[in-house]
C-alpha atoms as a PDB file:
ATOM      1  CA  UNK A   1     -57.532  41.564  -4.285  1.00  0.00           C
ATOM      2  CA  UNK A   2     -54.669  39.422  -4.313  1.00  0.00           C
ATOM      3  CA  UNK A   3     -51.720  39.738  -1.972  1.00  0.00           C
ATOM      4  CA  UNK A   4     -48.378  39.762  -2.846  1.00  0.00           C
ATOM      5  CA  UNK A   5     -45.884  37.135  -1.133  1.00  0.00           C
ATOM      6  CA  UNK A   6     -43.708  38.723   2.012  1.00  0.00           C
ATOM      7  CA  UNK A   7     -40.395  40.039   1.300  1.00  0.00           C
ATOM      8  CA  UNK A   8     -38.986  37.846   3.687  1.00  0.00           C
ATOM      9  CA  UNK A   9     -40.017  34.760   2.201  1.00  0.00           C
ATOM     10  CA  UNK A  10     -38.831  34.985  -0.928  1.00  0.00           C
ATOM     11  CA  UNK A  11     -35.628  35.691   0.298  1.00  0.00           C
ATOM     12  CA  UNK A  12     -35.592  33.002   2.766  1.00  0.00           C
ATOM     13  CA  UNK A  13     -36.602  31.308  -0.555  1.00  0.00           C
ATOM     14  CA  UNK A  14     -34.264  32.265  -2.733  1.00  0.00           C
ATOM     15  CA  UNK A  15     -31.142  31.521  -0.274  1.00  0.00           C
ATOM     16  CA  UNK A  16     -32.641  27.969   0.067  1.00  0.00           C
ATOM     17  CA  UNK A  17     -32.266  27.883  -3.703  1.00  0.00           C
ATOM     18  CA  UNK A  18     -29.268  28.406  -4.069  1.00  0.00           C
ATOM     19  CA  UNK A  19     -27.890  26.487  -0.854  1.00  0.00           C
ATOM     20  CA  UNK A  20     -29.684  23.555  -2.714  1.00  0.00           C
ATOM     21  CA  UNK A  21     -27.635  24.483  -5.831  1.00  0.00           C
ATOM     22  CA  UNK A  22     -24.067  24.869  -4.518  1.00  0.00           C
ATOM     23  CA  UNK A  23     -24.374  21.636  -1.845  1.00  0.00           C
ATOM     24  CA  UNK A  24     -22.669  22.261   1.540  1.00  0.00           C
ATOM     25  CA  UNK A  25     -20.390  24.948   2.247  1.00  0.00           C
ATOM     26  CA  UNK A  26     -17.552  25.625   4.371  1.00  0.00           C
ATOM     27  CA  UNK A  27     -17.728  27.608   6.927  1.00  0.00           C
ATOM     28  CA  UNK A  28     -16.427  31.215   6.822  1.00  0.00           C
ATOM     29  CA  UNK A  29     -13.952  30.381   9.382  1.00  0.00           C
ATOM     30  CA  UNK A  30     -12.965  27.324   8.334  1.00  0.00           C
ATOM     31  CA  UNK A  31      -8.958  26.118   9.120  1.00  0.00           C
ATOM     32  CA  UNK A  32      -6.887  23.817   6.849  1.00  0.00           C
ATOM     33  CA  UNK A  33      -7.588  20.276   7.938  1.00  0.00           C
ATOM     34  CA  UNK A  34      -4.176  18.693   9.350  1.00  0.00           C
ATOM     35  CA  UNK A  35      -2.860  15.502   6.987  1.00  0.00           C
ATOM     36  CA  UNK A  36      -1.566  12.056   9.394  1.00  0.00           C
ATOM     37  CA  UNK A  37      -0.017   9.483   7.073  1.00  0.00           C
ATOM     38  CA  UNK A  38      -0.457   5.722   8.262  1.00  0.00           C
ATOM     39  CA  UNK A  39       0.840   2.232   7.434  1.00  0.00           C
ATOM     40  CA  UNK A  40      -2.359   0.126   7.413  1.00  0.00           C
ATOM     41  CA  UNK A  41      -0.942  -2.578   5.721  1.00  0.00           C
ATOM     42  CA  UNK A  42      -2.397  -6.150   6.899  1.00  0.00           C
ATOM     43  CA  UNK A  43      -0.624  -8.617   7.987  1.00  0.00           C
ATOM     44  CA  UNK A  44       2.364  -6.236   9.440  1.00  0.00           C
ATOM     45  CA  UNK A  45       5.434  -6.641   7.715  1.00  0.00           C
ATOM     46  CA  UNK A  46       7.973  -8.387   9.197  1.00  0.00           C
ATOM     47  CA  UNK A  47      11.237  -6.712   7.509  1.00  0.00           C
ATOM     48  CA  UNK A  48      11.809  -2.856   7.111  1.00  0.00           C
ATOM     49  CA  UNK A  49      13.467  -3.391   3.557  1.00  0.00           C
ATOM     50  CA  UNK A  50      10.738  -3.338   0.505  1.00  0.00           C
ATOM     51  CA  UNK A  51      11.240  -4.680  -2.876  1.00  0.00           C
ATOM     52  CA  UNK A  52       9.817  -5.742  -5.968  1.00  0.00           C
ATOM     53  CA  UNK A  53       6.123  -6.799  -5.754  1.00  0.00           C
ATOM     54  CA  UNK A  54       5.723  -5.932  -1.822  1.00  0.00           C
ATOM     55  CA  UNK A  55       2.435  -4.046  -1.079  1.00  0.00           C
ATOM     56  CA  UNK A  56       2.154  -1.386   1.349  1.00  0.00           C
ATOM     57  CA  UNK A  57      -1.614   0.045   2.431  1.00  0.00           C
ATOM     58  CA  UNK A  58      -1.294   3.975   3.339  1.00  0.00           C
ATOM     59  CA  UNK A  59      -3.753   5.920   4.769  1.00  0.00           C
ATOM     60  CA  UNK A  60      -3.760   9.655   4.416  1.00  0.00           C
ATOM     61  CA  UNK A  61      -6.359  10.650   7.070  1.00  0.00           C
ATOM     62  CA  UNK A  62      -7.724  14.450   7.376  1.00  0.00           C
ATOM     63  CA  UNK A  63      -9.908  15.802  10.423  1.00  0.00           C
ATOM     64  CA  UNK A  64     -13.425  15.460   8.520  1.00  0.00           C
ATOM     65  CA  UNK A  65     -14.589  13.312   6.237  1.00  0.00           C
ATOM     66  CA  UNK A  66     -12.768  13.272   3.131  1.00  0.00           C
ATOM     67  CA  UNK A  67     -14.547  13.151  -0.594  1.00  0.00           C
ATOM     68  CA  UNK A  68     -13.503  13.806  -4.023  1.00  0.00           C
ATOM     69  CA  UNK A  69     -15.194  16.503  -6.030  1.00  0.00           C
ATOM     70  CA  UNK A  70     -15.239  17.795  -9.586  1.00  0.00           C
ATOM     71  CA  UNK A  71     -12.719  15.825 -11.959  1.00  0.00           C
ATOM     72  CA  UNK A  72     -13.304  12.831 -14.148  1.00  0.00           C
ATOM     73  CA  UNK A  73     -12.046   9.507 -11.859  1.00  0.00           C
ATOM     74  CA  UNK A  74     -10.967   9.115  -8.151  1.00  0.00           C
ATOM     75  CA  UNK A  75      -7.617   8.420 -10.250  1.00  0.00           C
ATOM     76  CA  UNK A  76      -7.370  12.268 -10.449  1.00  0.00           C
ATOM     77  CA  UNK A  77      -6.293  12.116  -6.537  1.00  0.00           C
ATOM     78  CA  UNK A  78      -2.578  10.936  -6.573  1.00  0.00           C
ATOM     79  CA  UNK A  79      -0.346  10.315  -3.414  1.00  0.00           C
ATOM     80  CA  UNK A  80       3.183  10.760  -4.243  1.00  0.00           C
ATOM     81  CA  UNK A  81       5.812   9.524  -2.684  1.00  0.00           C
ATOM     82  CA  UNK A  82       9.860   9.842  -2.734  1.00  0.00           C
ATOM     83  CA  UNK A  83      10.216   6.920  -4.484  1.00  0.00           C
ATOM     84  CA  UNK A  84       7.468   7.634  -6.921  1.00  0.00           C
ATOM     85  CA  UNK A  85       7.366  10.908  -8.573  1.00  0.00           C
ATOM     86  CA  UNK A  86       4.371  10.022 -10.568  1.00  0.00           C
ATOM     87  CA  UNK A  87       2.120   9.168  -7.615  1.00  0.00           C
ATOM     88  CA  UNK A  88      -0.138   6.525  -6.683  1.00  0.00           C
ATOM     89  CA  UNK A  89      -4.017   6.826  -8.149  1.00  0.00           C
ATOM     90  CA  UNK A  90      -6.384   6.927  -5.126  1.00  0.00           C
ATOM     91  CA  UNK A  91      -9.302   3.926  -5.777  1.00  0.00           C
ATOM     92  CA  UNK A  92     -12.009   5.477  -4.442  1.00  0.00           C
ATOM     93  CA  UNK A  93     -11.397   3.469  -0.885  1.00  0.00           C
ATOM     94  CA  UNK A  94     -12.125   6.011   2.261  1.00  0.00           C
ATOM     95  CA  UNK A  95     -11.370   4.645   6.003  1.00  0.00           C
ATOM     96  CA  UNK A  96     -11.981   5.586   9.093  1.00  0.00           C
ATOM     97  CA  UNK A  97      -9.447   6.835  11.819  1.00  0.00           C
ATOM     98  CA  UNK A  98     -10.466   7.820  15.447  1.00  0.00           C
ATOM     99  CA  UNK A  99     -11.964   9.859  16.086  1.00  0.00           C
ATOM    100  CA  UNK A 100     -12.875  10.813  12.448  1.00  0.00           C
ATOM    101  CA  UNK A 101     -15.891   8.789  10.265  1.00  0.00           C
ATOM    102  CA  UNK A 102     -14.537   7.889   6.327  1.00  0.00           C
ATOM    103  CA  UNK A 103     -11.759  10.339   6.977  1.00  0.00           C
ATOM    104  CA  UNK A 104      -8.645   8.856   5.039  1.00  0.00           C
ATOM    105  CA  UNK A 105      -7.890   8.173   1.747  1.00  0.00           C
ATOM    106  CA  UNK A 106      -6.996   4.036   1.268  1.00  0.00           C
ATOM    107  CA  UNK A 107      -3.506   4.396  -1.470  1.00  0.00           C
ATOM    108  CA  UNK A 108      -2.240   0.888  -1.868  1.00  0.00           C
ATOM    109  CA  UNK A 109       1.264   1.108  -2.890  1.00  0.00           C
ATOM    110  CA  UNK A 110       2.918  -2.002  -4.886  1.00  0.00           C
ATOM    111  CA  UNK A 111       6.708  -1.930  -4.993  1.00  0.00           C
ATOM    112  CA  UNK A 112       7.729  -1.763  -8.837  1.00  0.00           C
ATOM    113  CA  UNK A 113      11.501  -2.307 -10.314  1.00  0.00           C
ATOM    114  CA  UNK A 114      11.423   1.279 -11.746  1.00  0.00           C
ATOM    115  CA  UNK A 115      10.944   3.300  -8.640  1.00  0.00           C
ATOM    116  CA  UNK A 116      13.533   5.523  -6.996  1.00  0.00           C
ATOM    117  CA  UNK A 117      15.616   3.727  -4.199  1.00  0.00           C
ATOM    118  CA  UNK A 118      14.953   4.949  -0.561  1.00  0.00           C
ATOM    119  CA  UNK A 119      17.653   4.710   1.732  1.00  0.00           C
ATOM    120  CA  UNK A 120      16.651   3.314   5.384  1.00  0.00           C
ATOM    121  CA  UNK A 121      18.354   6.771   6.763  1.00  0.00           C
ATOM    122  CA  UNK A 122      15.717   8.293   4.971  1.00  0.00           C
ATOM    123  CA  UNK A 123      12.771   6.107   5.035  1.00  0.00           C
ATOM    124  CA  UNK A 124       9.512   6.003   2.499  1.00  0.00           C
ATOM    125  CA  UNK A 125       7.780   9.336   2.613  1.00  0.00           C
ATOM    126  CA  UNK A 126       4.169  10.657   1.344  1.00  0.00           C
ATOM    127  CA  UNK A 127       5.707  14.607   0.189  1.00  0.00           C
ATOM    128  CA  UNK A 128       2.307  15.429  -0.975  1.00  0.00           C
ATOM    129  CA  UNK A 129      -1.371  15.021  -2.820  1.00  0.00           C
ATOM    130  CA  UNK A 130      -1.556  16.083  -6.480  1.00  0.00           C
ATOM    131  CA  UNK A 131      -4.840  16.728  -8.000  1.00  0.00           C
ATOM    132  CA  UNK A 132      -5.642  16.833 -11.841  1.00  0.00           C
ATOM    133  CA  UNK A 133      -8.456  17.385 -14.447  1.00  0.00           C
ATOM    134  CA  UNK A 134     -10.143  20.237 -11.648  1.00  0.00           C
ATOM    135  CA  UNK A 135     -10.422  17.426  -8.838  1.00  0.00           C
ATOM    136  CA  UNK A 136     -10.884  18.665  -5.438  1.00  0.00           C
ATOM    137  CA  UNK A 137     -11.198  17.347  -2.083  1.00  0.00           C
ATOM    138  CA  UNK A 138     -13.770  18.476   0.455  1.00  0.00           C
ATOM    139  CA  UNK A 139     -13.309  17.588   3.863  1.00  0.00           C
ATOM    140  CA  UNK A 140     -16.587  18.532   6.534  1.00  0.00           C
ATOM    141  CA  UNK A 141     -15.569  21.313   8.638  1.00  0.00           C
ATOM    142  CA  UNK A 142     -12.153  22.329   7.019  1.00  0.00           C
ATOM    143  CA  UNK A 143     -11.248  24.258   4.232  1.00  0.00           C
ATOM    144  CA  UNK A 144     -11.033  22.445   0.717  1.00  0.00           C
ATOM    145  CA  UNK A 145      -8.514  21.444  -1.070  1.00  0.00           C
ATOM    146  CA  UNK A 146      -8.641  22.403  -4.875  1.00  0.00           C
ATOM    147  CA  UNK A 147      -4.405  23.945  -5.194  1.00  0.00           C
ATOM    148  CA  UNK A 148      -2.736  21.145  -6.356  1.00  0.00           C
ATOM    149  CA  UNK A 149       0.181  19.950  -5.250  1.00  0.00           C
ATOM    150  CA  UNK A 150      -1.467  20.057  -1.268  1.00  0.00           C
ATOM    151  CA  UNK A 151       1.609  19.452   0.258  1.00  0.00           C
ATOM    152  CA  UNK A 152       2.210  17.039   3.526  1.00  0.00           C
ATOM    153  CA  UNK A 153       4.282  18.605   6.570  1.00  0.00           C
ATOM    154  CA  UNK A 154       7.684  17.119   6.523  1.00  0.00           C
ATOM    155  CA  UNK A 155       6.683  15.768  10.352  1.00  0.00           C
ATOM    156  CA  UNK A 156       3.789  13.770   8.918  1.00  0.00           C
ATOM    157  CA  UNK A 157       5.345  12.366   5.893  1.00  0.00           C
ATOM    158  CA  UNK A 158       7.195   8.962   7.132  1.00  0.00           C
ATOM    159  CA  UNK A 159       5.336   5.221   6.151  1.00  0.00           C
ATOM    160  CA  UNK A 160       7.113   3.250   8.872  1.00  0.00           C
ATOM    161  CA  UNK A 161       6.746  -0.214  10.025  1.00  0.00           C
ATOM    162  CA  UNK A 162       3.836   0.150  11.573  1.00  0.00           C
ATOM    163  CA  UNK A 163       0.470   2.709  11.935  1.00  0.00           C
ATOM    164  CA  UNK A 164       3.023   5.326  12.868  1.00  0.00           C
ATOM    165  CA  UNK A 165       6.478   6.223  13.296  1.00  0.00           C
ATOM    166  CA  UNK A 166       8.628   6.336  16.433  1.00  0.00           C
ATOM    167  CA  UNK A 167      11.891   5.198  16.387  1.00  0.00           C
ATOM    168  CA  UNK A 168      14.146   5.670  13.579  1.00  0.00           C
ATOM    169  CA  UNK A 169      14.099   1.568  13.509  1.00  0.00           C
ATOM    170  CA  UNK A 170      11.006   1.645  12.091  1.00  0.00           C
ATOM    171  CA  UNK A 171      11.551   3.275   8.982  1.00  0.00           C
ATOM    172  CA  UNK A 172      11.028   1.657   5.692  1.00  0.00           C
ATOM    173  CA  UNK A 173      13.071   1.536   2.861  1.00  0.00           C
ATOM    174  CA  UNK A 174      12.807   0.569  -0.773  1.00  0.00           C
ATOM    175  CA  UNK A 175      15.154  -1.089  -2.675  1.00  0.00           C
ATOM    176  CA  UNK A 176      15.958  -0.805  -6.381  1.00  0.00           C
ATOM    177  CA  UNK A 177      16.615  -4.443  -6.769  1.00  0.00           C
ATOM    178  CA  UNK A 178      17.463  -4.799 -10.322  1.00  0.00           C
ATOM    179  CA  UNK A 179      20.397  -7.106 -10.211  1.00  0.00           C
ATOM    180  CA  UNK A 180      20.036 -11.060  -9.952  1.00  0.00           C
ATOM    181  CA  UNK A 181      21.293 -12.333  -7.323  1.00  0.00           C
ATOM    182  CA  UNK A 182      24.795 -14.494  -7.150  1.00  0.00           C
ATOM    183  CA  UNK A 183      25.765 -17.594  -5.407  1.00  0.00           C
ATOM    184  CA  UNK A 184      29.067 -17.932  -3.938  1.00  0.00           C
ATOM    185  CA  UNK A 185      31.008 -21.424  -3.871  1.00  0.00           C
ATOM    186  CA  UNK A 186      33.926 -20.766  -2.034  1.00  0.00           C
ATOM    187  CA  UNK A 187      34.814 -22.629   0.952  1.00  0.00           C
ATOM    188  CA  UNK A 188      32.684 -20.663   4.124  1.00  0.00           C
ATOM    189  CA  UNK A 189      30.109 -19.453   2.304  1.00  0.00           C
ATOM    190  CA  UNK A 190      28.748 -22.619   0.817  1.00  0.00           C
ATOM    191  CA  UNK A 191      28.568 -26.548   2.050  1.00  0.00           C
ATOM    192  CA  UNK A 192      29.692 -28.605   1.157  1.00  0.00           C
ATOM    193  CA  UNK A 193      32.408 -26.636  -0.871  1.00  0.00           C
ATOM    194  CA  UNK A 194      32.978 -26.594  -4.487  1.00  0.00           C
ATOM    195  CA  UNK A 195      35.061 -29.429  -5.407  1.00  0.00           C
ATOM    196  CA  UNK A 196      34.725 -31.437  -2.923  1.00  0.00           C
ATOM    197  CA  UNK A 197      35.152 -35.244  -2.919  1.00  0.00           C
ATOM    198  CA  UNK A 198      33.169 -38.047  -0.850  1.00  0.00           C
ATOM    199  CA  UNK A 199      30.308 -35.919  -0.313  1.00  0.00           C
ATOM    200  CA  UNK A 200      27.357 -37.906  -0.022  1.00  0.00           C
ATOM    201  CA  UNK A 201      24.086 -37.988  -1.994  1.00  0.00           C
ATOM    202  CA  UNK A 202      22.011 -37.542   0.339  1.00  0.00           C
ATOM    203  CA  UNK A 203      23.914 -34.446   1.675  1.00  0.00           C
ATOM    204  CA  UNK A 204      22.293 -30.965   1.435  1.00  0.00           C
ATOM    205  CA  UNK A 205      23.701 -27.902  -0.807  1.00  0.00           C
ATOM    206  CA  UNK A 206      23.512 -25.134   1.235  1.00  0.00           C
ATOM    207  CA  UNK A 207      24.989 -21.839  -0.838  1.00  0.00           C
ATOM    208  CA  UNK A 208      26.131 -18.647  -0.054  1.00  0.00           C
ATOM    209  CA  UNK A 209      23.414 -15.551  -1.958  1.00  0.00           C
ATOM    210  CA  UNK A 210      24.130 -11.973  -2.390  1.00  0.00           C
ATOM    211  CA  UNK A 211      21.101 -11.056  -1.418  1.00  0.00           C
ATOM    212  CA  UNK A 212      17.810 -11.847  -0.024  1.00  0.00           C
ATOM    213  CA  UNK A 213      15.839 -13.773  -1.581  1.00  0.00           C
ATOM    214  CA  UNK A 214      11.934 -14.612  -2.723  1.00  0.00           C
ATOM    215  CA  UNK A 215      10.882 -18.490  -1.258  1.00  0.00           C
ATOM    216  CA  UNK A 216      10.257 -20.073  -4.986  1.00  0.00           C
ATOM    217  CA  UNK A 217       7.392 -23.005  -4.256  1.00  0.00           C
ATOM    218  CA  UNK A 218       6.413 -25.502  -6.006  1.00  0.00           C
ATOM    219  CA  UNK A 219       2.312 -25.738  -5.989  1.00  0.00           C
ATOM    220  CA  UNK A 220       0.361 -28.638  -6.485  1.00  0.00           C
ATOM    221  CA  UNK A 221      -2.966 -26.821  -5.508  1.00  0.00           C
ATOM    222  CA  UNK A 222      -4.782 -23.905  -4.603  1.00  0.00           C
ATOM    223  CA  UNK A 223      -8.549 -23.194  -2.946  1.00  0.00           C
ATOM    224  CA  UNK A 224      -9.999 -20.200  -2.554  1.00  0.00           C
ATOM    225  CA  UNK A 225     -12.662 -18.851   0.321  1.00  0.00           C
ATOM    226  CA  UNK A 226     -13.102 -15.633   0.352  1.00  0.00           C
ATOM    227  CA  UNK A 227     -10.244 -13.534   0.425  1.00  0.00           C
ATOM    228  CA  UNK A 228      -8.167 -16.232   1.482  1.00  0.00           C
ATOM    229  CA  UNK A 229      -6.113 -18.503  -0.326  1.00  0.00           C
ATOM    230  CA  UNK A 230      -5.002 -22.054   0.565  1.00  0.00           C
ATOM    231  CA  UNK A 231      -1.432 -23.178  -1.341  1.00  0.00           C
ATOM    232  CA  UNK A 232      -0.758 -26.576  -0.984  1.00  0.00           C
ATOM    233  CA  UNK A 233       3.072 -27.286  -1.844  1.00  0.00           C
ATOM    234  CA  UNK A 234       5.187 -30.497  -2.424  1.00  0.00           C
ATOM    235  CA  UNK A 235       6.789 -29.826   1.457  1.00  0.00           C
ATOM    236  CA  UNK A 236       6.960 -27.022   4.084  1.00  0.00           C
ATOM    237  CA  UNK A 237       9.934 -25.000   2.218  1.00  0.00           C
ATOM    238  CA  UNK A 238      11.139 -23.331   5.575  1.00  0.00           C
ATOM    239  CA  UNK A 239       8.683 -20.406   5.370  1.00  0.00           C
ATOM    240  CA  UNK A 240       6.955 -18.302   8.355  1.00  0.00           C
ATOM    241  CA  UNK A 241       4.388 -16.216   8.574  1.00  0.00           C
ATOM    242  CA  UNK A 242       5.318 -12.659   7.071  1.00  0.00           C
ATOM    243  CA  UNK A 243       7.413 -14.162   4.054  1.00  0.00           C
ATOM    244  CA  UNK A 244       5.901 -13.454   0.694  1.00  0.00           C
ATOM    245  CA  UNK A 245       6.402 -16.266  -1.545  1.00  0.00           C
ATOM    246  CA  UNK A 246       5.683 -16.387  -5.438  1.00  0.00           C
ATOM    247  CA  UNK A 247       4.342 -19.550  -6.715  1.00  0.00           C
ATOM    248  CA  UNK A 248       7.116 -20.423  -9.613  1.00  0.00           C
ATOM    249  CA  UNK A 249       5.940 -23.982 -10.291  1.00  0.00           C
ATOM    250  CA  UNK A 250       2.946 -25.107 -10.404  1.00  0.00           C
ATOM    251  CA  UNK A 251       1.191 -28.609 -10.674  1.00  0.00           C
ATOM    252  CA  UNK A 252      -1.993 -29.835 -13.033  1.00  0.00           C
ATOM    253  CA  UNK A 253      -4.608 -28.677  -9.733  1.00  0.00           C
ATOM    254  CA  UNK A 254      -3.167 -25.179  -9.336  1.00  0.00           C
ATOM    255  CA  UNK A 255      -6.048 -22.700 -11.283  1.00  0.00           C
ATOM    256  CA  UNK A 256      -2.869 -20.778 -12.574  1.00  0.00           C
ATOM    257  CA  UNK A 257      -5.732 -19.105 -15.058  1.00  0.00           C
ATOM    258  CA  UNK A 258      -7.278 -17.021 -12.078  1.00  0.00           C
ATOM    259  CA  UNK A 259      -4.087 -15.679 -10.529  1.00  0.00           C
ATOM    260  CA  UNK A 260      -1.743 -16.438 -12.715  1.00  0.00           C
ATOM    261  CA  UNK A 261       1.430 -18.349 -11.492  1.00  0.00           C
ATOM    262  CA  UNK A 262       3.643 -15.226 -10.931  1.00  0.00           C
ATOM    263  CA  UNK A 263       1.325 -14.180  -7.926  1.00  0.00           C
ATOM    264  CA  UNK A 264       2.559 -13.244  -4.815  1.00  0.00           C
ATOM    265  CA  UNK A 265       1.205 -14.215  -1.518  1.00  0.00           C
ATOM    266  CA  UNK A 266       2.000 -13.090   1.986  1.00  0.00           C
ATOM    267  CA  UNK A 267       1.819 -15.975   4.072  1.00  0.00           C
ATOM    268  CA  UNK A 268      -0.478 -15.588   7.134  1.00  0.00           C
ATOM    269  CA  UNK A 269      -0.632 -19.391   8.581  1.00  0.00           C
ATOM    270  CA  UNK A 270       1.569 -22.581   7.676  1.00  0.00           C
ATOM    271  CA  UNK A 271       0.212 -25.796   8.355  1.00  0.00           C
ATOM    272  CA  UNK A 272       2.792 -28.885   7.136  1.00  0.00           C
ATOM    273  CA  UNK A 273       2.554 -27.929   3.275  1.00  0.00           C
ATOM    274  CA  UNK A 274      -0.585 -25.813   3.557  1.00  0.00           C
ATOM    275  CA  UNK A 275      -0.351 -22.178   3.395  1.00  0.00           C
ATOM    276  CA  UNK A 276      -2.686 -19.300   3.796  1.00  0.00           C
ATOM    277  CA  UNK A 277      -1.839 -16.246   1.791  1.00  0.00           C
END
């Protein structure tokens, strides 16, 4: 006579089942994770003021660990920003920020001549997350996120110069730099000054610009190691560490093919004519 299996077991059974099925769930009394924006960006930038072709690394950081569910690409998760409606698509990149384990989202954000001007009085903001095409984030512990837009508190928004922001000093800004710059020669503003006489050859032409400027170099050569890059240039061009220089010229041992000679570099080191980008 057979016996038939305990009630209790195949319940038990059955709720294994379907935990198996559905993956991990929240808890009943799970909260809404809080959202930190950071400036990761490596090496720290020197300047406050961003423009054309500058890269800024943001981390949005949650209180679990963060992972995309449901959509088609990580490129469904968007971080938008006041100077970019349309957002930036997250790579797939997680971080980790203490005390948390893979608990931010990596958004690397490159400066483009189409994006909205921030003012330094206002300073470069993450306003919020978008996700498309059914994406959602889970984050261990919290609720999860699956209303898009998930909107940032306006206390956590600011990208400063640095991991966070204190001071209004260390705000950044963006500018819409879509005007060449001009050189003045006018007496004060440029040496030596226009029309001059008995200047001599060897005498340097210093001029008066508009604006700031990139460093254009001249490169005769270029090795790679790594994620490092070693420019070797014609002479030292005045440049420090922090500048970001675009190699406009570039000589017959320069692999322009790889990188193409409208890269820009952030220089790390200088040594005589050697750079380190």
């Amino acid at each position: 006579m057979s016996k038939r299996p305990a009630r209790r077991g195949l319940v038990v059974g059955l709720v294994a089942l379907i935990a198996a099925l559905a993956g991990p769930v929240e808890p009943v009394s799970a909260a809404a994770s809080t959202i930190t924006v950071l400036n990761q960006t490596s090496p720290t930038r020197t300047r406050t003021d961003l423009s054309v072709g500058d890269v800024v690394t943001i981390h949005v950081c949650f209180q679990g660990t963060v992972a995309r569910a449901g959509g088609t690409s990580d490129a469904d998760v968007k971080l938008v920003l006041n100077s970019l409606a349309a957002g930036v698509a997250w790579g797939g990149t997680t971080a980790s920020f203490a005390p948390g384990t893979n608990n931010c989202l990596v958004f690397p954000y490159t400066v483009a001549s189409s994006d909205t001007a921030v003012a330094l009085a206002t300073g470069l903001k993450a306003t919020q997350i978008t996700l498309s095409n059914s994406a959602t984030l889970t984050i261990t512990g919290f609720t999860t996120l699956n209303t898009s837009p998930v909107a940032i508190s306006a206390g956590a928004q600011g990208i400063c110069n640095g991991a966070t922001c204190g001071a209004p000093s260390t705000a950044l800004s963006v500018l819409q730099d879509v005007t060449a710059p001009t050189a003045t020669l006018t007496t004060g503003s440029s040496t030596p000054a226009d029309n001059d006489t008995g200047v001599l050859s060897t005498s340097n032409l210093v001029l008066g610009l508009s604006e700031r400027v990139f460093s254009g170099i001249g490169a005769t050569q270029k090795a790679c190691s790594g994620n490092v890059r070693t420019v070797t240039v014609d002479r030292n061009h005045d440049v420090t560490v922090g500048d970001i220089i675009k190699v406009s010229q570039v000589g017959p041992g320069y692999d322009s093919a790889s990188s193409g000679a409208s890269t820009y570099f952030r220089v790390s080191a200088v040594a005589g004519s050697h750079f380190l980008c």
